[in-house]
Protein backbone atom coordinates (compact mmCIF):
# COMPACT_ATOMS: atom_id res chain seq x y z
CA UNK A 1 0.00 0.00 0.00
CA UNK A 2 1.76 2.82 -0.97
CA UNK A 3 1.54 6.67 0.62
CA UNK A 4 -0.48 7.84 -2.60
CA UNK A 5 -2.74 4.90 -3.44
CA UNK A 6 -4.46 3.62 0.06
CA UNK A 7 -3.36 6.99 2.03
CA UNK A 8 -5.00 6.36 5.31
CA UNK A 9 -5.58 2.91 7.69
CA UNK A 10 -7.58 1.60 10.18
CA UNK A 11 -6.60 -0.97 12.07
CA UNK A 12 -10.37 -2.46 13.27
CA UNK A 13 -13.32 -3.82 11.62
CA UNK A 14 -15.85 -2.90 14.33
CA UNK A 15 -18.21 -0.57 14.23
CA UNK A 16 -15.79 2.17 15.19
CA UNK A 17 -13.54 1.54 12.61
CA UNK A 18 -16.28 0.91 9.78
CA UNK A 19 -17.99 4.59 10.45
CA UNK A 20 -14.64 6.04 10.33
CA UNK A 21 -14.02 4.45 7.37
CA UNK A 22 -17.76 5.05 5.47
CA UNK A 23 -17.28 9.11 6.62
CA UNK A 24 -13.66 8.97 5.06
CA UNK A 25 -14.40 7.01 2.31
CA UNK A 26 -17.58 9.93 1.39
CA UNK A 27 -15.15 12.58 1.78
CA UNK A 28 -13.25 10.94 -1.57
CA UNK A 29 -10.22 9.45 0.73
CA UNK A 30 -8.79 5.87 0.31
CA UNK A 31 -8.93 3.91 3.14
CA UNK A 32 -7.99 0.73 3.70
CA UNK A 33 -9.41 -1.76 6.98
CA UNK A 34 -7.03 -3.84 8.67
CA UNK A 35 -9.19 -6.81 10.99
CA UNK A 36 -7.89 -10.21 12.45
CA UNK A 37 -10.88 -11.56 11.30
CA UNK A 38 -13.63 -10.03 9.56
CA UNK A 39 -16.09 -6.73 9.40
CA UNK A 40 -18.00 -6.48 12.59
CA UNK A 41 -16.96 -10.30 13.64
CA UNK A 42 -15.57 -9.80 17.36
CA UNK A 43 -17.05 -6.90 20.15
CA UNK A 44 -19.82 -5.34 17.58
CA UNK A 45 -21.24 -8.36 16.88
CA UNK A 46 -23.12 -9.34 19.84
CA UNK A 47 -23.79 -6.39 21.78
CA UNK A 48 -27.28 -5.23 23.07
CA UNK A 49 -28.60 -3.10 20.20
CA UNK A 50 -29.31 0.39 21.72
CA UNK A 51 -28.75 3.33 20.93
CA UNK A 52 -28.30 4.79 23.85
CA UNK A 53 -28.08 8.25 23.07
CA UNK A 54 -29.67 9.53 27.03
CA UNK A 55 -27.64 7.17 28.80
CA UNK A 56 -24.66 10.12 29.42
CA UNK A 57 -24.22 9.47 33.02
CA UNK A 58 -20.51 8.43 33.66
CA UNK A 59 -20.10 4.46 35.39
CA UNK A 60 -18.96 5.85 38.59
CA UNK A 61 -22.17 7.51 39.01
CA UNK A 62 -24.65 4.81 38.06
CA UNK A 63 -24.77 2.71 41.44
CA UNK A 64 -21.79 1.31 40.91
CA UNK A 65 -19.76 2.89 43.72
CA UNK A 66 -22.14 2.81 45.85
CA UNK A 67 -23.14 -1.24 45.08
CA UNK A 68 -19.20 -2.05 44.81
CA UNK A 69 -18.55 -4.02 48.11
CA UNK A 70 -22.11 -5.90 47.33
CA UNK A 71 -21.79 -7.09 43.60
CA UNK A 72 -17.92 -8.23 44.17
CA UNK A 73 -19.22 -10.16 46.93
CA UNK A 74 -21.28 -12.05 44.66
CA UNK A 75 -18.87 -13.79 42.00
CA UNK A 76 -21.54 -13.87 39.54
CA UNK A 77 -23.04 -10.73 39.69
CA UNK A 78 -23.51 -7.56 37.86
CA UNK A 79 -20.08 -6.91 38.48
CA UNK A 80 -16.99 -9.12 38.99
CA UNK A 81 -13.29 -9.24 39.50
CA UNK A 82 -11.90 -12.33 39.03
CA UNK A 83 -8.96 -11.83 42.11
CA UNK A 84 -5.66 -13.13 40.17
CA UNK A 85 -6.61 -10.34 38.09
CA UNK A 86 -7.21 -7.17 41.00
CA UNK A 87 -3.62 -6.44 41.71
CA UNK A 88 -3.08 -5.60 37.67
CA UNK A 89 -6.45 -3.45 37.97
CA UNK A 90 -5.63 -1.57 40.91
CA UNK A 91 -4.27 1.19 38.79
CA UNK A 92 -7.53 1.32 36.99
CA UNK A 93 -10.07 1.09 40.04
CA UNK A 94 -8.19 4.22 42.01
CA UNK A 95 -8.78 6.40 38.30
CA UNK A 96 -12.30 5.43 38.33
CA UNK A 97 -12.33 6.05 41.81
CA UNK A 98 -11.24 9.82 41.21
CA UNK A 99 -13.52 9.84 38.39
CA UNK A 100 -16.48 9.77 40.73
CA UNK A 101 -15.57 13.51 42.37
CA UNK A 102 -18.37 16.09 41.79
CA UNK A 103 -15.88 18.15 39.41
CA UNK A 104 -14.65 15.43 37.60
CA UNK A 105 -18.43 14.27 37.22
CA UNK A 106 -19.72 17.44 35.57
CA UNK A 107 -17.47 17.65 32.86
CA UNK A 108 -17.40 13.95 31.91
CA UNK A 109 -21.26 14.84 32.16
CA UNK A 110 -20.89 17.93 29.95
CA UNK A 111 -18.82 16.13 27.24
CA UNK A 112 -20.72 12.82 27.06
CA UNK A 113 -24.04 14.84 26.77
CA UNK A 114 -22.09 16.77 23.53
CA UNK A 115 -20.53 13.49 22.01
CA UNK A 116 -24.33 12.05 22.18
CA UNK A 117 -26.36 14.48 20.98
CA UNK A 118 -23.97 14.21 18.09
CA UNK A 119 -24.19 10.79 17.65
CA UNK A 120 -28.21 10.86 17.47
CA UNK A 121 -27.74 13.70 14.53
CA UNK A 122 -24.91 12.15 12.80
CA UNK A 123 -26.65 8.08 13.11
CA UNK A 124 -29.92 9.65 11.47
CA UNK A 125 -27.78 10.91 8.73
CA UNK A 126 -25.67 8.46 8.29
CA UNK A 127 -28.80 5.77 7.99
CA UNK A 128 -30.27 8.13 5.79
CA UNK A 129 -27.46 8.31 3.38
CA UNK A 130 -26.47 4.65 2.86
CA UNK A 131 -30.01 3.36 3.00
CA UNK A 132 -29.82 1.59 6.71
CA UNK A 133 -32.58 3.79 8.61
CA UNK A 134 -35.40 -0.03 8.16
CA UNK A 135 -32.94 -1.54 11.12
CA UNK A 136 -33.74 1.45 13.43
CA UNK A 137 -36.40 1.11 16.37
CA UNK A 138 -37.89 3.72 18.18
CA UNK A 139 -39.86 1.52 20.99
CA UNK A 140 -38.01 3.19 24.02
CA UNK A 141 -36.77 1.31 26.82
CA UNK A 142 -38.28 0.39 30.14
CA UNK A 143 -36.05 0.68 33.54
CA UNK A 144 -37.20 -1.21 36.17
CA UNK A 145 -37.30 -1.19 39.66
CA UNK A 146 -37.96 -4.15 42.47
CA UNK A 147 -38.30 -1.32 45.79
CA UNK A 148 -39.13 1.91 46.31
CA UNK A 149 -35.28 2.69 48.01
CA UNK A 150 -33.94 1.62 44.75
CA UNK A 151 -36.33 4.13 42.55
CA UNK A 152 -35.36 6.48 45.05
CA UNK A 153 -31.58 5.99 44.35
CA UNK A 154 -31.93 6.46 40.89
CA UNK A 155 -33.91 9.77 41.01
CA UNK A 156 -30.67 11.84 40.44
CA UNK A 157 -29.63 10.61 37.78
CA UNK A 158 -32.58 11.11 36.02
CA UNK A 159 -32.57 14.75 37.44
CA UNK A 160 -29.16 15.19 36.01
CA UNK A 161 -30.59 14.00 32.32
CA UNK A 162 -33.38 16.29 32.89
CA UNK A 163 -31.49 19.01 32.70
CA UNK A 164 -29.59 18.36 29.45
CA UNK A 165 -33.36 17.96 27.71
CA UNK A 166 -33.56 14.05 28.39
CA UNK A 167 -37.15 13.03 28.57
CA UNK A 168 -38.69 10.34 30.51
CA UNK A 169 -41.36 9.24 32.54
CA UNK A 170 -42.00 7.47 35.72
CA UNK A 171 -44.22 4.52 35.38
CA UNK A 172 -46.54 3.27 38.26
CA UNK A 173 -47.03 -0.59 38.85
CA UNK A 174 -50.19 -0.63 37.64
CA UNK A 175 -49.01 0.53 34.47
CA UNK A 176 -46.03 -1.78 33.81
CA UNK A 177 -48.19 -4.41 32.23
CA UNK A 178 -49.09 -1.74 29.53
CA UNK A 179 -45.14 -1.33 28.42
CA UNK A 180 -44.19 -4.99 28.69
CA UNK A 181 -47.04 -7.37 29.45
CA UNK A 182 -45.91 -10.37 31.50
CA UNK A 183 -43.39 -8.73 33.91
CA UNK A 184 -42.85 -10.35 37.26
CA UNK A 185 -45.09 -8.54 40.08
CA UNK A 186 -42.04 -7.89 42.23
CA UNK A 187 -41.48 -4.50 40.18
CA UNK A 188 -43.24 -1.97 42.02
CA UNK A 189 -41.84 1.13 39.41
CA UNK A 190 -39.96 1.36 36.09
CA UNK A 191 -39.12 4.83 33.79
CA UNK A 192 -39.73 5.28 30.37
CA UNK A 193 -37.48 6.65 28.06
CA UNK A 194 -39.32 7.26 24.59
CA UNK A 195 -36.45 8.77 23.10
CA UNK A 196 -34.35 5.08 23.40
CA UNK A 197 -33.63 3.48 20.18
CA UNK A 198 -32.79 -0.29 19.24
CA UNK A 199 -31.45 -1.79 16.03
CA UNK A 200 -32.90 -4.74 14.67
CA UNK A 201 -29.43 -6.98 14.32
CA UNK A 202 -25.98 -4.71 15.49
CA UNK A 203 -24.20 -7.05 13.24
CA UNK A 204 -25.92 -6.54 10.39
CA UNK A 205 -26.32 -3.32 10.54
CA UNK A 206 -22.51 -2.56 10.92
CA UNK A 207 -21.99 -4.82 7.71
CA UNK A 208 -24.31 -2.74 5.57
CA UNK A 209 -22.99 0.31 6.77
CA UNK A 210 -19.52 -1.39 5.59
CA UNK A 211 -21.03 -1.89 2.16
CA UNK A 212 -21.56 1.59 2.02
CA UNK A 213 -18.48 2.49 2.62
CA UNK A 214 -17.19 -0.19 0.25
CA UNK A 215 -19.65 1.46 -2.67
CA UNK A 216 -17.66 4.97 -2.11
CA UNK A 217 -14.20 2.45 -2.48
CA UNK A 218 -12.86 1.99 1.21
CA UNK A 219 -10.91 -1.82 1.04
CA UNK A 220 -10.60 -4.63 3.53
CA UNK A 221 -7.46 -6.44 4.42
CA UNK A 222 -8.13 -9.82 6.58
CA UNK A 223 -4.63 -9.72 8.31
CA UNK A 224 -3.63 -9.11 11.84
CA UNK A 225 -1.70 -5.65 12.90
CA UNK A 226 1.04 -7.16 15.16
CA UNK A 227 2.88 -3.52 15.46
CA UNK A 228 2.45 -0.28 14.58
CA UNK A 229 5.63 2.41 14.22
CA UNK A 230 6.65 6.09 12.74
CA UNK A 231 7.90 6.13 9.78
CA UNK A 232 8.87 9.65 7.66
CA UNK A 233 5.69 11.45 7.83
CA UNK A 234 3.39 8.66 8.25
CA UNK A 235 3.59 4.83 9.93
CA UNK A 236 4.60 1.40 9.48
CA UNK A 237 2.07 -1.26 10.03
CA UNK A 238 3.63 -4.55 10.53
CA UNK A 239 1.47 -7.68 10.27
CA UNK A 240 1.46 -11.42 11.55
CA UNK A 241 2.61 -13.06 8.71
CA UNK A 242 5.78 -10.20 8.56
CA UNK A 243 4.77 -8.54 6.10
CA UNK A 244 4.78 -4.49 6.17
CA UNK A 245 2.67 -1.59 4.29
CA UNK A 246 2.76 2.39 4.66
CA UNK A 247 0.21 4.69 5.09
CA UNK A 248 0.21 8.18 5.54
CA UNK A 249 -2.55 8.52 8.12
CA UNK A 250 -3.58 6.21 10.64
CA UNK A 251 -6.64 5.39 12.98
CA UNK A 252 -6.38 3.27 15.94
CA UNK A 253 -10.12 1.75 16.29
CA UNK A 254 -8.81 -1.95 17.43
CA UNK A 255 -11.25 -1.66 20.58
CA UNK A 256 -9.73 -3.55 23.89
CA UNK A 257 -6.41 -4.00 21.78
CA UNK A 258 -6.02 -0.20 20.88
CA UNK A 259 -3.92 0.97 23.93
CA UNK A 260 -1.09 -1.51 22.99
CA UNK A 261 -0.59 0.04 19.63
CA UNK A 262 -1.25 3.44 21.60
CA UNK A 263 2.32 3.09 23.13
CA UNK A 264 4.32 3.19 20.12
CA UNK A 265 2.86 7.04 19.55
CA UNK A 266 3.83 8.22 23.08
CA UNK A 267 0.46 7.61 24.50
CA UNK A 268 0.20 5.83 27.75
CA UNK A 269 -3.30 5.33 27.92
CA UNK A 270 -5.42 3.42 31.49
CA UNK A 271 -7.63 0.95 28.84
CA UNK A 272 -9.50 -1.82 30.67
CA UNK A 273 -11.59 -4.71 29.17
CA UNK A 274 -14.80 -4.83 30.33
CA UNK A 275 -15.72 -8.60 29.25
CA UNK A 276 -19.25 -8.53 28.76
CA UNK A 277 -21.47 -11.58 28.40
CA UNK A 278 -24.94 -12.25 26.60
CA UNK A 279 -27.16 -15.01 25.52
CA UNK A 280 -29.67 -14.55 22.38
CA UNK A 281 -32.35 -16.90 22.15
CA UNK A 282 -35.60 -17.42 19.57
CA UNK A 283 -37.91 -14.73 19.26
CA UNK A 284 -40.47 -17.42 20.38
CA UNK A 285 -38.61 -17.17 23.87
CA UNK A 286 -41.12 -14.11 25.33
CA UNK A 287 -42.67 -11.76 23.60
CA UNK A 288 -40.85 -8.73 24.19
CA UNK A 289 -41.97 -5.34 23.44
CA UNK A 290 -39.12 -3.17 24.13
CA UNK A 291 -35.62 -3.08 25.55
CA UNK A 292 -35.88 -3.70 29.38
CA UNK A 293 -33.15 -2.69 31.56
CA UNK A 294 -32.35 -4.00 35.10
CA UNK A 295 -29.84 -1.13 36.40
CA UNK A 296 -29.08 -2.65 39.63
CA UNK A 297 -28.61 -6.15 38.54
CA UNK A 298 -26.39 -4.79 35.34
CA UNK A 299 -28.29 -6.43 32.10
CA UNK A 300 -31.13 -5.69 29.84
CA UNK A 301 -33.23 -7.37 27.43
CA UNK A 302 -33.58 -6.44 23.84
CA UNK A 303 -36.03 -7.90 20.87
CA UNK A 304 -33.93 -8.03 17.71
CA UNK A 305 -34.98 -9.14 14.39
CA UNK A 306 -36.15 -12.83 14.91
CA UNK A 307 -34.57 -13.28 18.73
CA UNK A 308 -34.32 -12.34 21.92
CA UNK A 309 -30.83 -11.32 23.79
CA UNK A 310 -30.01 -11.15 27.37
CA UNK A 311 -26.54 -9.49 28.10
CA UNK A 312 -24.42 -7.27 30.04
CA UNK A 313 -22.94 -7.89 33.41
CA UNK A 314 -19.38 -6.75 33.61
CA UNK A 315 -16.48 -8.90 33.98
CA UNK A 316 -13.01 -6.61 34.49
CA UNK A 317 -10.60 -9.52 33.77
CA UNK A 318 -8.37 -8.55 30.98
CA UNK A 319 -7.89 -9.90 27.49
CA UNK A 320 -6.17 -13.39 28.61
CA UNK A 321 -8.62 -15.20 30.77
CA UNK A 322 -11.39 -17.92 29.59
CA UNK A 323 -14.68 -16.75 29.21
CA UNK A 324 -16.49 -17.30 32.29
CA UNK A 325 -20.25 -18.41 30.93
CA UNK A 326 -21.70 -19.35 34.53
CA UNK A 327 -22.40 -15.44 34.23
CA UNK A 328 -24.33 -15.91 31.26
CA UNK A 329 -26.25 -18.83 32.94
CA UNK A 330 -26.70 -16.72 36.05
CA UNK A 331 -28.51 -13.49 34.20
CA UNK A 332 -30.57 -16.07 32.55
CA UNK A 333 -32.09 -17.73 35.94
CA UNK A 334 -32.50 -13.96 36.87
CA UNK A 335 -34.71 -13.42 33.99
CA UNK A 336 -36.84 -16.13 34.51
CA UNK A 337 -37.71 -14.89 37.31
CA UNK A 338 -38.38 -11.36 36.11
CA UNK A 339 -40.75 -13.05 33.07
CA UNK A 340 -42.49 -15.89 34.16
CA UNK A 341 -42.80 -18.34 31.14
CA UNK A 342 -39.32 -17.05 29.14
CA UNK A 343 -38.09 -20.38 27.71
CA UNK A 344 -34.91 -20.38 28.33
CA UNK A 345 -33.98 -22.94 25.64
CA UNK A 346 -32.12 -23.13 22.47
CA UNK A 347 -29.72 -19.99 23.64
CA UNK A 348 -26.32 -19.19 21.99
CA UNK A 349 -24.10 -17.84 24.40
CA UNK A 350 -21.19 -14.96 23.83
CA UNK A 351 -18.65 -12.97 25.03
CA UNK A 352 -17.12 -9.80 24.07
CA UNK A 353 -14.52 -7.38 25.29
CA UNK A 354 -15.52 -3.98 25.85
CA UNK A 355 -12.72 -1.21 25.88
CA UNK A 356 -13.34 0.87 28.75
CA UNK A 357 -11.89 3.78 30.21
CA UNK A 358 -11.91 4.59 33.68
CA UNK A 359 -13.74 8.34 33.23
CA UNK A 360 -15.99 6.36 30.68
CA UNK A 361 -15.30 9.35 28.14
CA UNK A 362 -13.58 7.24 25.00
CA UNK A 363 -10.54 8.72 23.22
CA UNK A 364 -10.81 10.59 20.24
CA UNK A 365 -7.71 12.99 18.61
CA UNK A 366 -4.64 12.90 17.86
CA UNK A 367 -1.19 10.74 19.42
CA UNK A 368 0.98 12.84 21.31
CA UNK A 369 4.08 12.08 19.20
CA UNK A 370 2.59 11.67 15.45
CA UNK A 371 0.15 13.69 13.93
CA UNK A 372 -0.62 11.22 11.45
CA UNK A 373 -1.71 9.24 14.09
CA UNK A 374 -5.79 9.34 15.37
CA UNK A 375 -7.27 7.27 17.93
CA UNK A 376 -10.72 6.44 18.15
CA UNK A 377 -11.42 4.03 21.01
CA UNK A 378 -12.11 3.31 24.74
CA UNK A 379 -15.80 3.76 24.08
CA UNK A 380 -17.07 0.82 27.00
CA UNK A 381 -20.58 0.00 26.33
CA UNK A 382 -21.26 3.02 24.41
CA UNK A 383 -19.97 1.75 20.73
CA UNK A 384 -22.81 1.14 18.40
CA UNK A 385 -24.36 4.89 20.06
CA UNK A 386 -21.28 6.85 19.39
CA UNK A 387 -19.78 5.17 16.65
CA UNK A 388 -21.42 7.75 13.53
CA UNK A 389 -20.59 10.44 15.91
CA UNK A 390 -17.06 8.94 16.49
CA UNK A 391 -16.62 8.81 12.31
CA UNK A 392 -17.88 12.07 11.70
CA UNK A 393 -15.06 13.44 14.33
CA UNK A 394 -12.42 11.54 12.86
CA UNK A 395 -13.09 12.89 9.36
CA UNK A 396 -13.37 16.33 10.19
CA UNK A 397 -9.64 15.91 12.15
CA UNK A 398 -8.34 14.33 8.89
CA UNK A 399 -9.47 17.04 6.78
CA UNK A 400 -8.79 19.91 9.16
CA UNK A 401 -12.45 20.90 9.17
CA UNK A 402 -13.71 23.07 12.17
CA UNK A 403 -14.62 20.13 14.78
CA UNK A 404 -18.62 19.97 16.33
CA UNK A 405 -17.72 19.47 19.45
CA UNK A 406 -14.35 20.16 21.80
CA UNK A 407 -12.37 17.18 21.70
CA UNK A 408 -9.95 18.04 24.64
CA UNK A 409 -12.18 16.13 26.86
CA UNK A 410 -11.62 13.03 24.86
CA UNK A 411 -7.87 13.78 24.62
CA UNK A 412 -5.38 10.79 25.28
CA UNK A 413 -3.39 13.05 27.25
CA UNK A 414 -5.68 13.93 29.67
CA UNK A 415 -4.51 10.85 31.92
């Protein structure tokens, strides 16, 4: 690949990578895709569908601090840390620790709110212009809520989206059964979000939007990226098999992998995998009307086209250890108990790593020591939602264009 044929990589085929690549690939570019193993075939392909453009509150302030000491008590709960693994993550718990201070809170706040009401412009767009917009649902999403302490503890954070225009509404008991027939009775309140959106397959959705960007000429390369180095006024990819190419710009959108390469650019950057676990069944399995979400036990439910999936539940264990799938099995018992009669059978179970940053802000800019260099990554849970807005960023930066939001929150160097 020479500097004036295929002038800009990406290393990653996820959903990341592929809207960076359909934006650049628009704007008359030649890009090239560098994946392990296929478009959308790893992290994009099995997560929960949403996008969750009103979910801007940062992890530290969802519960999690506060239900810490209870979830790692239970090994299979929302939360786990498998212990061989804590001393490497200690690092990475004391950041997200700090994270949780009322001034570091309002700006992560402040930015995520910017990043997502560009996302929710740029995905309409985007859907618009390469003919996707038939996988997008608008049914909203139900939270739900087994006591009234529990509703009460989530009140500010629903006061906090209020004042950034989020709308929702509180739902009674008696009125549960009108969202999602079928519930269990031990959920006494639950809050609407109409403004939620759901896609109808993630995977297929981030393959079409790879076709797009395949119609405007962007190229795929099925090869690994085993290093990536300076070199004049651009960088040196080196792959598996030892083979090398050149490229004069470069994006960094490997997900969970992305802070290794990171390091070679001067970047030091506190990445954690957040191995998240799912199980889709048959569409037969319950019929469900919208995406439910169970905050305090850390999953939701979503209807896709033709199935059902179950997933969430954070695992911070690295890239290294076997998947765990008793957490899988465990989310599933939980949700036959929250929807009496789900048949539980026939269900295809998955894991993914989720790159996750301690702030939960992903990065997005420039290296410190190349300027051909452009990360876009670290995005946790939050791919599929921020992934046109992430591509639209990352386009504008290549070009020089005057940038829609400011991007020093999302800096690498701000660790």
């Amino acid at each position: 690949m020479s500097k004036d044929n295929r002038d800009i990589a990406i290393i990653g085929g996820g959903i990341i990578g592929i809207a960076a690549a359909a934006y650049l690939a628009e704007a008359g570019r030649k890009v090239t895709v560098f994946d392990r193993t296929g478009i959308c075939e790893e992290t994009s392909s099995g997560n929960a569908a949403a996008f969750a453009f009103s979910d801007v509150l940062p992890l530290a302030h969802k519960g999690m601090m506060r239900n810490l000491p209870r979830w790692l008590s239970d090994p299979l709960g929302p939360l786990a840390i498998p212990p061989s693994y804590l001393p490497k993550l200690l690092p990475w718990l004391f950041r997200f620790w700090r994270a949780g201070s009322r001034a570091n809170y309002e700006n992560a706040l402040a930015a995520q709110v910017a990043l997502m009401q560009l996302a929710e412009a740029e995905w309409g767009a985007l859907m618009d212009r390469s003919g996707t917009r038939s996988f997008l649902r608008e049914d909203g999403s139900l939270e739900l809520y087994e006591s009234e302490s529990e509703f009460q503890s989530a009140l500010p954070g629903w006061q906090a989206r209020a004042r950034f225009g989020i709308n929702f509404e509180h739902v009674a008991r008696d009125d549960l059964g009108k969202l999602q027939p079928g519930l269990s009775p031990r959920f006494i309140r639950g809050t609407f979000v109409s403004g939620w959106k759901t896609v109808s397959n993630p995977q297929d959705l981030g393959k079409a939007i790879w076709r797009y960007a395949e119609s405007n000429g962007a190229r795929f390369v099925h090869n690994l990226v085993k290093d990536a180095t300076p070199s004049g006024n651009g960088v040196t990819l080196t792959f598996d098999d030892g083979k090398t190419v050149e490229a004069s710009r470069l994006i960094i959108a490997a997900g969970a992998w992305s802070h290794l390469l990171a390091r070679s650019f001067g970047d030091s950057v506190p990445l954690e995998t957040e191995r998240g676990y799912n199980t889709t069944f048959p569409a037969a399995a319950f019929d469900i009307k919208l995406q439910l979400i169970f905050s305090s036990h850390g999953f939701v439910i979503t209807p896709l086209q033709g199935a059902v999936r179950v997933g969430g539940a954070v695992e911070l264990g690295g890239l290294r250890l076997p998947p765990n799938y008793k957490r899988s099995k465990a989310m599933v018992e939980k949700v036959k108990a929250f929807l009496p009669g789900f048949d539980s059978r026939d269900g295809r179970e998955w894991m993914g790593y989720r790159p996750s940053l301690p702030d939960s802000l992903p990065v997005i800019g420039a290296s410190r020591a190349n300027s051909s260099v452009l990360y876009a990554f670290g995005h946790g849970h939050l791919g599929l939602t921020q992934a046109a807005a992430t591509g639209r960023l990352i386009r504008d930066l290549v070009l020089g264009q005057t940038l829609p939001v400011d991007l020093k929150p999302f800096s690498a160097q701000r660790f």
